[in-house]
N, C-alpha and C. Protein backbone atom coordinates (compact mmCIF):
# COMPACT_ATOMS: atom_id res chain seq x y z
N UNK A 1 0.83 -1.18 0.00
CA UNK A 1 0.00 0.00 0.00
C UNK A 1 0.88 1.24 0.00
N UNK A 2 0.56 2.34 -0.91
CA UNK A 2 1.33 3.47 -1.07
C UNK A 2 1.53 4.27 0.50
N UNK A 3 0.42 4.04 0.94
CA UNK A 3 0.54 4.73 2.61
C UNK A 3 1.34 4.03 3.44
N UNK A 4 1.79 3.20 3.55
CA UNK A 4 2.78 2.21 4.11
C UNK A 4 1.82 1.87 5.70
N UNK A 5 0.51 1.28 5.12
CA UNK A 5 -0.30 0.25 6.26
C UNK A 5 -0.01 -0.87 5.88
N UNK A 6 -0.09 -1.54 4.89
CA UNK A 6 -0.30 -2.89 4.63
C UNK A 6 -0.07 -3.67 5.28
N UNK A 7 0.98 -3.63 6.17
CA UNK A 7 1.07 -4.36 7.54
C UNK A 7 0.53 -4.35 8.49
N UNK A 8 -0.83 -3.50 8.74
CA UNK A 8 -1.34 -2.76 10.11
C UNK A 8 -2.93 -3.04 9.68
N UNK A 9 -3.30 -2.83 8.30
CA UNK A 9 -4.54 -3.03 7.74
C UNK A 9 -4.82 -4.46 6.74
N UNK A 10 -5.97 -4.61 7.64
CA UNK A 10 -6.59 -6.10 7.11
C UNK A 10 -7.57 -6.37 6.45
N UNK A 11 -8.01 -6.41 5.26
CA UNK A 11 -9.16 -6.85 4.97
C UNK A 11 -9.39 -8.63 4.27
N UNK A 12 -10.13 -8.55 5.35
CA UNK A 12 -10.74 -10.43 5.50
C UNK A 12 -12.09 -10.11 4.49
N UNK A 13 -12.26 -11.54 4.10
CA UNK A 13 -12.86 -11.94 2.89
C UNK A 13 -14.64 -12.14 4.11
N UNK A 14 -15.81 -11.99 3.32
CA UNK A 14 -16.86 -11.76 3.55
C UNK A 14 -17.28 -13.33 4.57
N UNK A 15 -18.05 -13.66 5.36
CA UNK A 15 -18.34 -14.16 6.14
C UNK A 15 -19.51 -14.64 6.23
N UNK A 16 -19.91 -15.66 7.04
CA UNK A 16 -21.55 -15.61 7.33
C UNK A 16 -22.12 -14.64 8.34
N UNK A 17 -23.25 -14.26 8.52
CA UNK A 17 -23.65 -13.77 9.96
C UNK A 17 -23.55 -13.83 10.80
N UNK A 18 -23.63 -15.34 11.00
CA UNK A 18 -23.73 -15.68 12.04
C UNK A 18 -22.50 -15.76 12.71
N UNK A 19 -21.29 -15.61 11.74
CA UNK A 19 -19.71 -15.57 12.65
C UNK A 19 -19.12 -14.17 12.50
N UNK A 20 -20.53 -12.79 12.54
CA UNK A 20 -19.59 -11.68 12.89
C UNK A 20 -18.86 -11.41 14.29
N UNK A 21 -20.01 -11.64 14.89
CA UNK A 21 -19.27 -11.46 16.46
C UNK A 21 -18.07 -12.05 16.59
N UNK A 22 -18.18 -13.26 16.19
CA UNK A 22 -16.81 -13.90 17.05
C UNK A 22 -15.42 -13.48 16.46
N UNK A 23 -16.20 -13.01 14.47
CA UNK A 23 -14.85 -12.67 14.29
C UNK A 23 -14.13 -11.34 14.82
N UNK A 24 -15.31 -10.52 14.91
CA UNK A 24 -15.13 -8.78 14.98
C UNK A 24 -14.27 -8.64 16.51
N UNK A 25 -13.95 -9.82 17.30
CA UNK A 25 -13.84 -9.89 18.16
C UNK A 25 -12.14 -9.83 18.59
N UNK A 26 -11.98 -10.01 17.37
CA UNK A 26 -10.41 -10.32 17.32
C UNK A 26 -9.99 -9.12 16.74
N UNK A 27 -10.86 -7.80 16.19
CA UNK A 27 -10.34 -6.72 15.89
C UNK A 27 -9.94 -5.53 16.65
N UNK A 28 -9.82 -4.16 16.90
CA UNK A 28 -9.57 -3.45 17.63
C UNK A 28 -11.02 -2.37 17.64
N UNK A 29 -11.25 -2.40 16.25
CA UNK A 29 -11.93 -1.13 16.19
C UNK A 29 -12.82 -1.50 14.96
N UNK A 30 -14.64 -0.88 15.01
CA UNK A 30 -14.93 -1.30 13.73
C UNK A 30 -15.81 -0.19 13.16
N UNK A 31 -15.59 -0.13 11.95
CA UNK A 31 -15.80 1.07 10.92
C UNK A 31 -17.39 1.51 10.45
N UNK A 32 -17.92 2.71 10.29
CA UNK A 32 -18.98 2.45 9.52
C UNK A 32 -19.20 3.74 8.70
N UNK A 33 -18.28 3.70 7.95
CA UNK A 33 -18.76 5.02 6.94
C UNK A 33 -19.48 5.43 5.50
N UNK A 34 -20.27 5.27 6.02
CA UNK A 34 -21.34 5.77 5.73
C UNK A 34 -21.11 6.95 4.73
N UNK A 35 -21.63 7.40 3.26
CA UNK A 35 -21.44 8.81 3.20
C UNK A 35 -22.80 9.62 3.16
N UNK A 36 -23.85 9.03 3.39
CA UNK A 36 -25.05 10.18 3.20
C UNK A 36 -25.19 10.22 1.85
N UNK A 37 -25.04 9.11 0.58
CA UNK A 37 -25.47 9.71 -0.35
C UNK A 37 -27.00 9.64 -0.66
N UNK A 38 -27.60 8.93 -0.07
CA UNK A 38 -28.96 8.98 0.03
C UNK A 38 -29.51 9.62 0.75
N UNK A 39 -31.15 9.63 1.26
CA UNK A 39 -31.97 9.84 2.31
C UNK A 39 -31.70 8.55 3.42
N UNK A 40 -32.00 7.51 2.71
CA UNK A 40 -31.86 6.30 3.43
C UNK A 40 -30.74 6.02 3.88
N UNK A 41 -29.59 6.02 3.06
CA UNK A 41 -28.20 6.20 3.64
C UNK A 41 -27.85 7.26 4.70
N UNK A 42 -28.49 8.27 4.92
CA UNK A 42 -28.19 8.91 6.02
C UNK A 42 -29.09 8.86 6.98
N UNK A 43 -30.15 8.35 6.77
CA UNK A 43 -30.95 7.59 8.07
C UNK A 43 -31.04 6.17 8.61
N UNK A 44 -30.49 5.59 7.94
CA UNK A 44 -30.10 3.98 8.22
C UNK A 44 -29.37 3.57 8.88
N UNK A 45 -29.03 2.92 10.12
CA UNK A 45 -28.34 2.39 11.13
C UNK A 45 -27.70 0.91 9.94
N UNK A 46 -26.69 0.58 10.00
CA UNK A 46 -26.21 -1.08 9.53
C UNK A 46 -26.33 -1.55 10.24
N UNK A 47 -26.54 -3.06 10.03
CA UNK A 47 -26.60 -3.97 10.70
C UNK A 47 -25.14 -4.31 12.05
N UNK A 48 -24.30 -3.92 10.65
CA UNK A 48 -22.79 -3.63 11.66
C UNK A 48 -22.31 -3.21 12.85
N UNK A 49 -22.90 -1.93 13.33
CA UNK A 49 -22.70 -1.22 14.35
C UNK A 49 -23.52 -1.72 15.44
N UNK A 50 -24.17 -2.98 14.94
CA UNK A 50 -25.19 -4.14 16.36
C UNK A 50 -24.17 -5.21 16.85
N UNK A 51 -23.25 -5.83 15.47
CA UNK A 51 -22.53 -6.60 15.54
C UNK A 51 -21.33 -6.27 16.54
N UNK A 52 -20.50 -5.01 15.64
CA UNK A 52 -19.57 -4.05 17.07
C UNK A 52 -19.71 -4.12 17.62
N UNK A 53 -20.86 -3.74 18.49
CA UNK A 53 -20.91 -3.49 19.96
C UNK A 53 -21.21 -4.68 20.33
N UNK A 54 -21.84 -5.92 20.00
CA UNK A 54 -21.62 -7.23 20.89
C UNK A 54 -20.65 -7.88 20.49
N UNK A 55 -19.22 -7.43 19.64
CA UNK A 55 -18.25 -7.73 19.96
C UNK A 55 -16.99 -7.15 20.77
N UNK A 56 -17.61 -6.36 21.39
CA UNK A 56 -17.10 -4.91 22.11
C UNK A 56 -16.12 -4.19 21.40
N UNK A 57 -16.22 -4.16 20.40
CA UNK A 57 -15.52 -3.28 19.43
C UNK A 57 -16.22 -1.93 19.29
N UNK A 58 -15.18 -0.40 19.92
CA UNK A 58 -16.02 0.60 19.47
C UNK A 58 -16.01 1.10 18.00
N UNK A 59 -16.68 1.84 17.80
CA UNK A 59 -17.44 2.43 16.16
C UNK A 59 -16.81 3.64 16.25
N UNK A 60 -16.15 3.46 14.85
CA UNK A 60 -15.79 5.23 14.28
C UNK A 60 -16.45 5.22 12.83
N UNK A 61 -17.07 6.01 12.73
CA UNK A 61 -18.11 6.18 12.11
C UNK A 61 -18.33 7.80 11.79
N UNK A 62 -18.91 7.35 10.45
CA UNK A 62 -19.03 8.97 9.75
C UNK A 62 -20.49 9.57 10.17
N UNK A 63 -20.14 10.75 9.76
CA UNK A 63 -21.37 11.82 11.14
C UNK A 63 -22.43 12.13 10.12
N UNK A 64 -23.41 10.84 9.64
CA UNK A 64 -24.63 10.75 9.14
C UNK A 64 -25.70 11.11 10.36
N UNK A 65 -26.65 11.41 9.93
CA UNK A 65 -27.76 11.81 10.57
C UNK A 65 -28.20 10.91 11.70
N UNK A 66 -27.81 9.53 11.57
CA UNK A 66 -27.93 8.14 12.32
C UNK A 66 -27.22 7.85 12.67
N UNK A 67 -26.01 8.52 12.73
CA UNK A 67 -24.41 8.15 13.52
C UNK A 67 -25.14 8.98 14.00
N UNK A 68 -25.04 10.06 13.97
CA UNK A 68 -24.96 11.21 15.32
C UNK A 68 -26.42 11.06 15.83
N UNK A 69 -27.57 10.33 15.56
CA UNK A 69 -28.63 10.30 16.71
C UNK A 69 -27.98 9.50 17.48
N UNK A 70 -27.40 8.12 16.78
CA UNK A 70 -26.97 7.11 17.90
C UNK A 70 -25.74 7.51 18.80
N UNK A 71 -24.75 8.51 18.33
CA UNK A 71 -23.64 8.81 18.96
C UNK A 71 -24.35 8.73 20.62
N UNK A 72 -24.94 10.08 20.37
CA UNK A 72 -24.99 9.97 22.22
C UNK A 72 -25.63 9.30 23.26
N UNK A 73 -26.43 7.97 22.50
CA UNK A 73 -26.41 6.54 23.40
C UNK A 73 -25.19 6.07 23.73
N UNK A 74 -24.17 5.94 23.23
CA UNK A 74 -23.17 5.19 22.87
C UNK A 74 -21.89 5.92 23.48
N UNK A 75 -21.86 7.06 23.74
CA UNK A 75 -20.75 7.50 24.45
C UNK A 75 -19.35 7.49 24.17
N UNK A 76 -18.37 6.84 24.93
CA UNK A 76 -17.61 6.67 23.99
C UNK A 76 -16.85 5.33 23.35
N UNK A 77 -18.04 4.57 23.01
CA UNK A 77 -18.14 3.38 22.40
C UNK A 77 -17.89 4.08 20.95
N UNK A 78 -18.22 5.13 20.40
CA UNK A 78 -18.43 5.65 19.29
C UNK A 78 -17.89 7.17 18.90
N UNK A 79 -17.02 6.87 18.09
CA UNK A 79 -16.56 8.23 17.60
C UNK A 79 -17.23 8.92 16.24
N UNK A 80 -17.36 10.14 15.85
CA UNK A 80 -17.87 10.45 14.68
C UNK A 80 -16.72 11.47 14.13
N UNK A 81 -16.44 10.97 12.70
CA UNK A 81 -15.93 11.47 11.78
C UNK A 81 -16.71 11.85 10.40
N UNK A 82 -16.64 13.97 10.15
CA UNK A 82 -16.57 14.25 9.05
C UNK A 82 -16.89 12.98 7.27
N UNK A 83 -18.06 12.63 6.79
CA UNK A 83 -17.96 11.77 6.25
C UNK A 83 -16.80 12.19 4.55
N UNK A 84 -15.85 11.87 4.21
CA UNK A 84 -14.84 11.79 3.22
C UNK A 84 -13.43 12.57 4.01
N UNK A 85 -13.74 12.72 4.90
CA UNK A 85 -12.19 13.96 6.01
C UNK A 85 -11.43 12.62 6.45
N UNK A 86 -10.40 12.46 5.28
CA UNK A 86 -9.29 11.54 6.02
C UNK A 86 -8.27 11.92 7.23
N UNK A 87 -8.51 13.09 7.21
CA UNK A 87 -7.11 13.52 8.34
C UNK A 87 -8.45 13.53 9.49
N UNK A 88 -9.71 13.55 9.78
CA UNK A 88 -10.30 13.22 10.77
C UNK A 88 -10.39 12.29 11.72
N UNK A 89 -10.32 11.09 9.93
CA UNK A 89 -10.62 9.64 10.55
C UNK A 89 -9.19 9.33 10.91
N UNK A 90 -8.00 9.75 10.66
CA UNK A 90 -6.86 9.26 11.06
C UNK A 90 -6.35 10.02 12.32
N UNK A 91 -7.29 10.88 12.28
CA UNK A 91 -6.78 11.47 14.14
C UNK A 91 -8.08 10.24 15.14
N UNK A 92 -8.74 10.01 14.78
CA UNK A 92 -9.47 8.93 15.38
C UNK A 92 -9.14 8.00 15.81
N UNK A 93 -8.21 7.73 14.49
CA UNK A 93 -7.78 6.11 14.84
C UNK A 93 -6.37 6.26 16.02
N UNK A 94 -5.86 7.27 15.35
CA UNK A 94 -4.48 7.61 16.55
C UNK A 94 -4.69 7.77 17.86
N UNK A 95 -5.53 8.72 17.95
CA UNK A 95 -6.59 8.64 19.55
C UNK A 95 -7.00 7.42 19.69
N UNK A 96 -7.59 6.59 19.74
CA UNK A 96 -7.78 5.31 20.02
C UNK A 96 -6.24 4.10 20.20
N UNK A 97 -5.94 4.10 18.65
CA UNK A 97 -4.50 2.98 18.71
C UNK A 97 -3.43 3.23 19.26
N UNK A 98 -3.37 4.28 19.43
CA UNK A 98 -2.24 5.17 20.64
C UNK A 98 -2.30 4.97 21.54
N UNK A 99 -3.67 5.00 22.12
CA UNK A 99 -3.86 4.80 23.70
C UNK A 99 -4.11 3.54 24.38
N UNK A 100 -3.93 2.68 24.90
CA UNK A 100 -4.36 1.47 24.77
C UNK A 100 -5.38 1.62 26.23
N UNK A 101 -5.09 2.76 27.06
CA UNK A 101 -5.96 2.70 28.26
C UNK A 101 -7.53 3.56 27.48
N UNK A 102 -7.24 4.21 26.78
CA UNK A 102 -8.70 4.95 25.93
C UNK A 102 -9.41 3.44 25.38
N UNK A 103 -8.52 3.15 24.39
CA UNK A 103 -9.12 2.20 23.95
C UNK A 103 -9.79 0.59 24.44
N UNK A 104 -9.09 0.83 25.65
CA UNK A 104 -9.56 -0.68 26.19
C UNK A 104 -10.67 -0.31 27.31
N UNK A 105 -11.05 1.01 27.54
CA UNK A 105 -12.16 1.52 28.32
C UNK A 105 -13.16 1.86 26.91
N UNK A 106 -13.27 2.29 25.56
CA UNK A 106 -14.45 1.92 24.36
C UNK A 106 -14.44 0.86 24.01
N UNK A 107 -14.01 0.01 24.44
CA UNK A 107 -13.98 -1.82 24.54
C UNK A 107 -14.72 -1.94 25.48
N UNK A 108 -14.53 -1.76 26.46
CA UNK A 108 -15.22 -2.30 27.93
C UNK A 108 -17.06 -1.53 27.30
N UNK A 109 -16.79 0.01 26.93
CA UNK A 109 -18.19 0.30 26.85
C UNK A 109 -18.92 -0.40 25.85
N UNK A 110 -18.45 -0.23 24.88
CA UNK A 110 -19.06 -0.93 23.50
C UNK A 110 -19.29 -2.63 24.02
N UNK A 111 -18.35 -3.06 24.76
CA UNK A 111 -19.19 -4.61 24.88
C UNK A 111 -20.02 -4.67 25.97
N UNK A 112 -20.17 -3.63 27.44
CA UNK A 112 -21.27 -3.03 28.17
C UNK A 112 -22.43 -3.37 27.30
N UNK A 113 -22.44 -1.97 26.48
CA UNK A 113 -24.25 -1.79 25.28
C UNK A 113 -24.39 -3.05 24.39
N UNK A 114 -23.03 -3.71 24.18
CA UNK A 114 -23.89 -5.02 23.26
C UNK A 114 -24.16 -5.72 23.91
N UNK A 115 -23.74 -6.42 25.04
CA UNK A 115 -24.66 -7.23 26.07
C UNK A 115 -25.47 -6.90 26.20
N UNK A 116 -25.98 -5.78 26.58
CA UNK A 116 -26.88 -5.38 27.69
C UNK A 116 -28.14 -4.40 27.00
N UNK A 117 -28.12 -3.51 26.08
CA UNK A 117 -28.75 -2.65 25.54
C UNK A 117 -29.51 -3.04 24.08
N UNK A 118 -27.87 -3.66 23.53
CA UNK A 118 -27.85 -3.15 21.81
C UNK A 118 -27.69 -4.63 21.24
N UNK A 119 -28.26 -5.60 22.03
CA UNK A 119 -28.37 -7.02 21.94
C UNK A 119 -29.43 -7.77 21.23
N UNK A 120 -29.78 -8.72 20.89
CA UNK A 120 -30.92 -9.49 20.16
C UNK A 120 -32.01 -9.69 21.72
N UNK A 121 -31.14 -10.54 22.31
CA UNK A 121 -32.44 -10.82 23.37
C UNK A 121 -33.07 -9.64 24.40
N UNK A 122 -32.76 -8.83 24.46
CA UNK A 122 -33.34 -7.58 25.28
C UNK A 122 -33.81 -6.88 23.94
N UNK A 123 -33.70 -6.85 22.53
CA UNK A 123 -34.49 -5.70 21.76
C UNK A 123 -35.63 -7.13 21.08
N UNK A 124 -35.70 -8.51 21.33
CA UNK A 124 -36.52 -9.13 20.66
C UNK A 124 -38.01 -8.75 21.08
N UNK A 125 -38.02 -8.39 22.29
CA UNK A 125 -39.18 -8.52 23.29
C UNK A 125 -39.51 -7.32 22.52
N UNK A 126 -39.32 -5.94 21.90
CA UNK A 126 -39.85 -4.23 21.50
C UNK A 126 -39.85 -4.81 19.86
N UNK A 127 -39.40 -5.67 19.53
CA UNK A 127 -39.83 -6.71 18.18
C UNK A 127 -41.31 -6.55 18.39
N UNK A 128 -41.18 -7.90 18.77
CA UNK A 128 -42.24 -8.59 18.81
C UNK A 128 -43.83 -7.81 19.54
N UNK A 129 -43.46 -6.85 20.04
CA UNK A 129 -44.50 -6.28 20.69
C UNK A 129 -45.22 -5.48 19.67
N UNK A 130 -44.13 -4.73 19.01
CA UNK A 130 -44.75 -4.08 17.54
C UNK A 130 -45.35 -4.57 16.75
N UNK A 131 -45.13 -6.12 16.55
CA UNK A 131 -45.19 -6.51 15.25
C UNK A 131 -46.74 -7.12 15.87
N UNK A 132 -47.09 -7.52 17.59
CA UNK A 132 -48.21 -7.66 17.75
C UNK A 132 -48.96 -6.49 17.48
N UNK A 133 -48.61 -5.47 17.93
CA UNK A 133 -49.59 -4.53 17.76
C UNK A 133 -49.89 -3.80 16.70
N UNK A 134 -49.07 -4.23 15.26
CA UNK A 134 -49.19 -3.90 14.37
C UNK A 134 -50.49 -5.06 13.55
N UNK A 135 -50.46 -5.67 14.04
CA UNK A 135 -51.93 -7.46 13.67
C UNK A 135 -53.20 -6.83 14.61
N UNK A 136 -52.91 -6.51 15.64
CA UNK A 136 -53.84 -5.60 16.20
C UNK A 136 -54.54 -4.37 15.31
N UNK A 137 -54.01 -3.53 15.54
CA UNK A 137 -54.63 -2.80 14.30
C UNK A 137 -55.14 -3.07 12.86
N UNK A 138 -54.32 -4.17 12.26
CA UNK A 138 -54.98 -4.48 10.93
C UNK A 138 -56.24 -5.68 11.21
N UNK A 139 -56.51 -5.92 12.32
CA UNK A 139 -57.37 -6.91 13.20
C UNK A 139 -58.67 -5.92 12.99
N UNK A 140 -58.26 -4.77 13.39
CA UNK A 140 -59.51 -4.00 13.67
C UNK A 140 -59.97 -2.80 12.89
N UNK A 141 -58.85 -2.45 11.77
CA UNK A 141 -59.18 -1.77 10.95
C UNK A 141 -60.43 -2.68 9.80
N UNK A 142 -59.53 -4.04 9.80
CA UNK A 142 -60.69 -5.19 8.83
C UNK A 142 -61.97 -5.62 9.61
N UNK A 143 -62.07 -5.06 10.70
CA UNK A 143 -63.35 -5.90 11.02
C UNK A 143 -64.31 -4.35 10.95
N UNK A 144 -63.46 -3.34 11.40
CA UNK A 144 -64.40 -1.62 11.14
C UNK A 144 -64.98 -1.45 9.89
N UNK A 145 -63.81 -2.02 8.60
CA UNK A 145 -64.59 -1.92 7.47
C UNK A 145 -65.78 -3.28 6.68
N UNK A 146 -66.04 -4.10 7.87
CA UNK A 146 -66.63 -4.91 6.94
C UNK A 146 -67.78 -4.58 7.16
């Protein structure tokens, strides 16, 4: 690599789902940039930044409309970077890979919120409640109009 990472930066070949956690687990830090070129792209959470945090990996992430609602759940599990500002995202990463006491306290937080918050089994239950009360209403909108 012309930047002289190639030794420092990894990119692993695509995966199943079901083995993000365990792999993301073995990383330091995980990415989500995003650029806003859509509506949807700048209101859309990835699936990714669920995975991160229940691998306690914190998020640096570009400052879409949905990074920065979620930023301040997340504390400093999550950094936001300028979306295309490379000298942003590389003061990010230096703040973090520099520090190993910063970084191993947005470890501790980020795997805090994926246990505990930003998890499958504590958000299945606000699932499923919607999706009842969404049969509810079409329950009773069809029986109002018959």
């Amino acid at each position: 690599m012309q930047q002289g990472v190639g030794d420092r930066l990894h990119l692993i070949a695509p995966e199943t789902p079901l083995a993000m956690e365990r792999l993301g687990a073995q990383y330091d830090i995980g990415f989500s940039g995003e650029t806003g070129f859509s509506r949807n792209n700048s209101l859309a959470l990835g699936n990714k930044l669920f995975s991160y945090l229940c691998s306690g990996l914190p998020i640096l992430a570009s400052s879409t409309a949905s990074h920065q609602a979620i930023a301040t759940e997340l504390g400093d599990a999550m950094a936001l970077f300028p979306a295309g500002n490379a000298a942003a995202l590389a003061t990010l990463l230096d703040d973090l890979l520099l520090n190993p006491v910063r970084l191993a306290a947005a470890r501790e937080d980020a795997w805090r919120l994926g246990q505990g918050r930003y998890c499958w089994e504590e958000e299945q239950g606000a699932l499923l409640r919607s999706v009842d009360a969404a049969f509810v209403r079409i329950t009773a909108t069809t029986r109002a109009s018959r």
